[in-house]
C-alpha atoms as a PDB file:
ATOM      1  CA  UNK A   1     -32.632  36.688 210.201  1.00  0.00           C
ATOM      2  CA  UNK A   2     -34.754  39.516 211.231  1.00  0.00           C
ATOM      3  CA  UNK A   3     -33.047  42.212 213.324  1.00  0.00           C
ATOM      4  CA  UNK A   4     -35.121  43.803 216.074  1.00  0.00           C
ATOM      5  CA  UNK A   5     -34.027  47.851 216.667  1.00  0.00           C
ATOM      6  CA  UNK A   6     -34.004  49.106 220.238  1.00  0.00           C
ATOM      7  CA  UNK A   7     -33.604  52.795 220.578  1.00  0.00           C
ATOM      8  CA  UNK A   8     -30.927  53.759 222.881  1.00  0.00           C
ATOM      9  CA  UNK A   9     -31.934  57.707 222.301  1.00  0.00           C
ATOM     10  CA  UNK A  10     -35.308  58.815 222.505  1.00  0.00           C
ATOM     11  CA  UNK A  11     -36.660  62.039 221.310  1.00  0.00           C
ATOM     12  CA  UNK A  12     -38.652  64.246 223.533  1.00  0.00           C
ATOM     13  CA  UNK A  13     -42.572  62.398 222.189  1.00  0.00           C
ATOM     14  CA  UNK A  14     -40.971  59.044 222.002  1.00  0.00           C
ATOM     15  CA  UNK A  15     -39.651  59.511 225.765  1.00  0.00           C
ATOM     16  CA  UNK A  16     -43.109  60.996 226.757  1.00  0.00           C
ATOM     17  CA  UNK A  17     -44.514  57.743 225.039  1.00  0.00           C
ATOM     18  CA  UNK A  18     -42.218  55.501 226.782  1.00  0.00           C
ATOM     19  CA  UNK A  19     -43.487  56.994 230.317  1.00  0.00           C
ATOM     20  CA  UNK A  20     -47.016  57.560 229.072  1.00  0.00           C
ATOM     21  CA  UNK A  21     -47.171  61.233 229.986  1.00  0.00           C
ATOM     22  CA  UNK A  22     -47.934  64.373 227.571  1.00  0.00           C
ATOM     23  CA  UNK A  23     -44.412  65.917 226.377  1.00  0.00           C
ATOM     24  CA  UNK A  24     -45.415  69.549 228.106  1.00  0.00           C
ATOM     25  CA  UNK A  25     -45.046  67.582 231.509  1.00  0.00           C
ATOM     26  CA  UNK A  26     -41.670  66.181 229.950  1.00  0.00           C
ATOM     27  CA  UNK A  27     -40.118  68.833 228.408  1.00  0.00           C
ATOM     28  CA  UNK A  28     -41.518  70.633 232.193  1.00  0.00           C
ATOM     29  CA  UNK A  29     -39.701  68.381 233.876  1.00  0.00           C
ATOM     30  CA  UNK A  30     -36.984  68.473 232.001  1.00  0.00           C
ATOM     31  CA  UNK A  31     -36.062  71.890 232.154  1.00  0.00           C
ATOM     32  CA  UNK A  32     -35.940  71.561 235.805  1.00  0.00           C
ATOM     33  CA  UNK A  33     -33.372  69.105 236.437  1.00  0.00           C
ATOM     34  CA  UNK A  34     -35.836  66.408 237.073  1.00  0.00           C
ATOM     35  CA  UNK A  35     -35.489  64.382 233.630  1.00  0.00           C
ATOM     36  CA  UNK A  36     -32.043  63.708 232.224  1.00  0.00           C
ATOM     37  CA  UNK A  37     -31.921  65.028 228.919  1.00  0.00           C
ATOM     38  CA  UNK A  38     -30.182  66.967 226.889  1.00  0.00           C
ATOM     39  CA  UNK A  39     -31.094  69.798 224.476  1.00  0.00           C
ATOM     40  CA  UNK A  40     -29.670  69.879 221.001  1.00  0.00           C
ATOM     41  CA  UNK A  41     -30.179  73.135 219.376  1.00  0.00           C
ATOM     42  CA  UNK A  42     -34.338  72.744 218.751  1.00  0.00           C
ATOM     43  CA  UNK A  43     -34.987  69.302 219.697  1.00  0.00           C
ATOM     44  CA  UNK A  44     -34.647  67.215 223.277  1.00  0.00           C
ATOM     45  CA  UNK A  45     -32.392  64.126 223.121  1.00  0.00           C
ATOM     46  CA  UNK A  46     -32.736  61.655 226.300  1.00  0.00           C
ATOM     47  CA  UNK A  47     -30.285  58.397 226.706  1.00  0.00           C
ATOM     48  CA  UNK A  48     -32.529  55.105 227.360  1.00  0.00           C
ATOM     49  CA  UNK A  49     -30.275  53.983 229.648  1.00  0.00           C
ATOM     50  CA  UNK A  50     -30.410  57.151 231.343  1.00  0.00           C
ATOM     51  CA  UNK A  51     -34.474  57.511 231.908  1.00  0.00           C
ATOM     52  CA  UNK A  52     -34.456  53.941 233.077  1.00  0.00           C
ATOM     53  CA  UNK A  53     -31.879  54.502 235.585  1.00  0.00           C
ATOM     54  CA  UNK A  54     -34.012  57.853 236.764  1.00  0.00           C
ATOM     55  CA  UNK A  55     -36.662  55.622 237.058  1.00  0.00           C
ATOM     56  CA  UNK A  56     -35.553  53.033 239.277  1.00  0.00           C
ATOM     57  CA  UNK A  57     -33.717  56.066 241.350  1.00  0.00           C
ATOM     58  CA  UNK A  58     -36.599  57.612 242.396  1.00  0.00           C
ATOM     59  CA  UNK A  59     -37.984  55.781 245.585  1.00  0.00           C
ATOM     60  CA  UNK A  60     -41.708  57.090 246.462  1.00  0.00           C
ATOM     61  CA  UNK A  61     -41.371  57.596 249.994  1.00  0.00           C
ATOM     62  CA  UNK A  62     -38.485  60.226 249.267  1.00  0.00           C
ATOM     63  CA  UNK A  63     -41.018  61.947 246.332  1.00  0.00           C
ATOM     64  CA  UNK A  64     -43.468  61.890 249.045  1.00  0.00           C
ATOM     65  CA  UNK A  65     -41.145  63.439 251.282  1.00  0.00           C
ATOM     66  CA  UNK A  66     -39.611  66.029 248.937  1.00  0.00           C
ATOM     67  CA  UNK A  67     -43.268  67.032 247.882  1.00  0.00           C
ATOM     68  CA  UNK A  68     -44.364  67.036 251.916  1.00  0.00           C
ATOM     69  CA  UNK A  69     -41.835  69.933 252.258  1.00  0.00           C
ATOM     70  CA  UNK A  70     -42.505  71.451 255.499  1.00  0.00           C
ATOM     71  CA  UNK A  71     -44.311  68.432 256.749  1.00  0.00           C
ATOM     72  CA  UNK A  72     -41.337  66.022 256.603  1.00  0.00           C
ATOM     73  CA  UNK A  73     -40.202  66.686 259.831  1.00  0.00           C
ATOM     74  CA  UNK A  74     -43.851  66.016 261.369  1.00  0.00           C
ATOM     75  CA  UNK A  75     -44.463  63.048 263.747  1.00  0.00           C
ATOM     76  CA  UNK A  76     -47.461  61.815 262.402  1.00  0.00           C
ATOM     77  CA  UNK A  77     -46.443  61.859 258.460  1.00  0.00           C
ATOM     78  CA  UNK A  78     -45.642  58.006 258.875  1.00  0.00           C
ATOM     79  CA  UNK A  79     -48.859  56.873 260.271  1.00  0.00           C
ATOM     80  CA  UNK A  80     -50.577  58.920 257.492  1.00  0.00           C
ATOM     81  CA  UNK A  81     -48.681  57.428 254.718  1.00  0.00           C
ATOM     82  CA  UNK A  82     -49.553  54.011 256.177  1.00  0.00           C
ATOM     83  CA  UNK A  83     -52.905  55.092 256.291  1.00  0.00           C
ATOM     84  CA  UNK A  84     -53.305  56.235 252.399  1.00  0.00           C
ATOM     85  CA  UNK A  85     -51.414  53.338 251.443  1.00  0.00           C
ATOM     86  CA  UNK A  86     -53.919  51.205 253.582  1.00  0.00           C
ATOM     87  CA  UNK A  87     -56.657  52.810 252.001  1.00  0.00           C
ATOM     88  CA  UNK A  88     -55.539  52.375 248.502  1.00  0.00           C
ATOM     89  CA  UNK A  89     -55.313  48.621 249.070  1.00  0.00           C
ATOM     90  CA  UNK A  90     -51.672  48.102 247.583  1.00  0.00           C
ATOM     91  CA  UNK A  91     -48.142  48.826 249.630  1.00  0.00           C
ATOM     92  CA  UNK A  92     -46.289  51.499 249.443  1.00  0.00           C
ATOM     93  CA  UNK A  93     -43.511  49.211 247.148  1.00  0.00           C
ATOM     94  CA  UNK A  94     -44.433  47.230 244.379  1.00  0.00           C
ATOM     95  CA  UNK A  95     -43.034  43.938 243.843  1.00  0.00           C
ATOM     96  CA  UNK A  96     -41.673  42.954 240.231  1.00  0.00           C
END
């Protein structure tokens, strides 16, 4: 019987792999509070569990929001959301 490993802790290039982005923006990200990790004298440890869960915690219309700023209070940042969303051809939540 075979036995098929699953990584439950990911280093910092196997977690940039996992999310397809370079490590800089990672270990970035990281270092910000943005990324749960954790920092083990020279090397970045992150929980699999843990990036999942960040994952599915971060809704896009609040990232849009948070990276608005001092637009979020604006009337019209609705109706231009719509309308990027629109002109991408997808909705603004993807369906799995």
């Amino acid at each position: 019987m075979s036995h098929i490993l699953i990584k439950n802790v990911f280093t910092l290039k196997e977690v940039a792999e996992y999310l397809r982005v370079p490590e800089e923006k990672i270990e970035r990200q990281v270092l910000r509070g943005r990324i749960p990790g954790r920092r083990i004298e020279d090397e970045w440890r992150f929980l699999k569990t843990a990036i999942d869960d960040w994952l599915r915690s971060h809704d896009a219309r609040m990232i849009l929001l948070n990276q608005a700023g001092v637009f979020s209070d604006d009337e019209t940042l609705d109706e231009l959301r719509m309308a990027i969303y629109s002109k991408r051809g997808r909705p603004e939540a993807e369906l799995f």
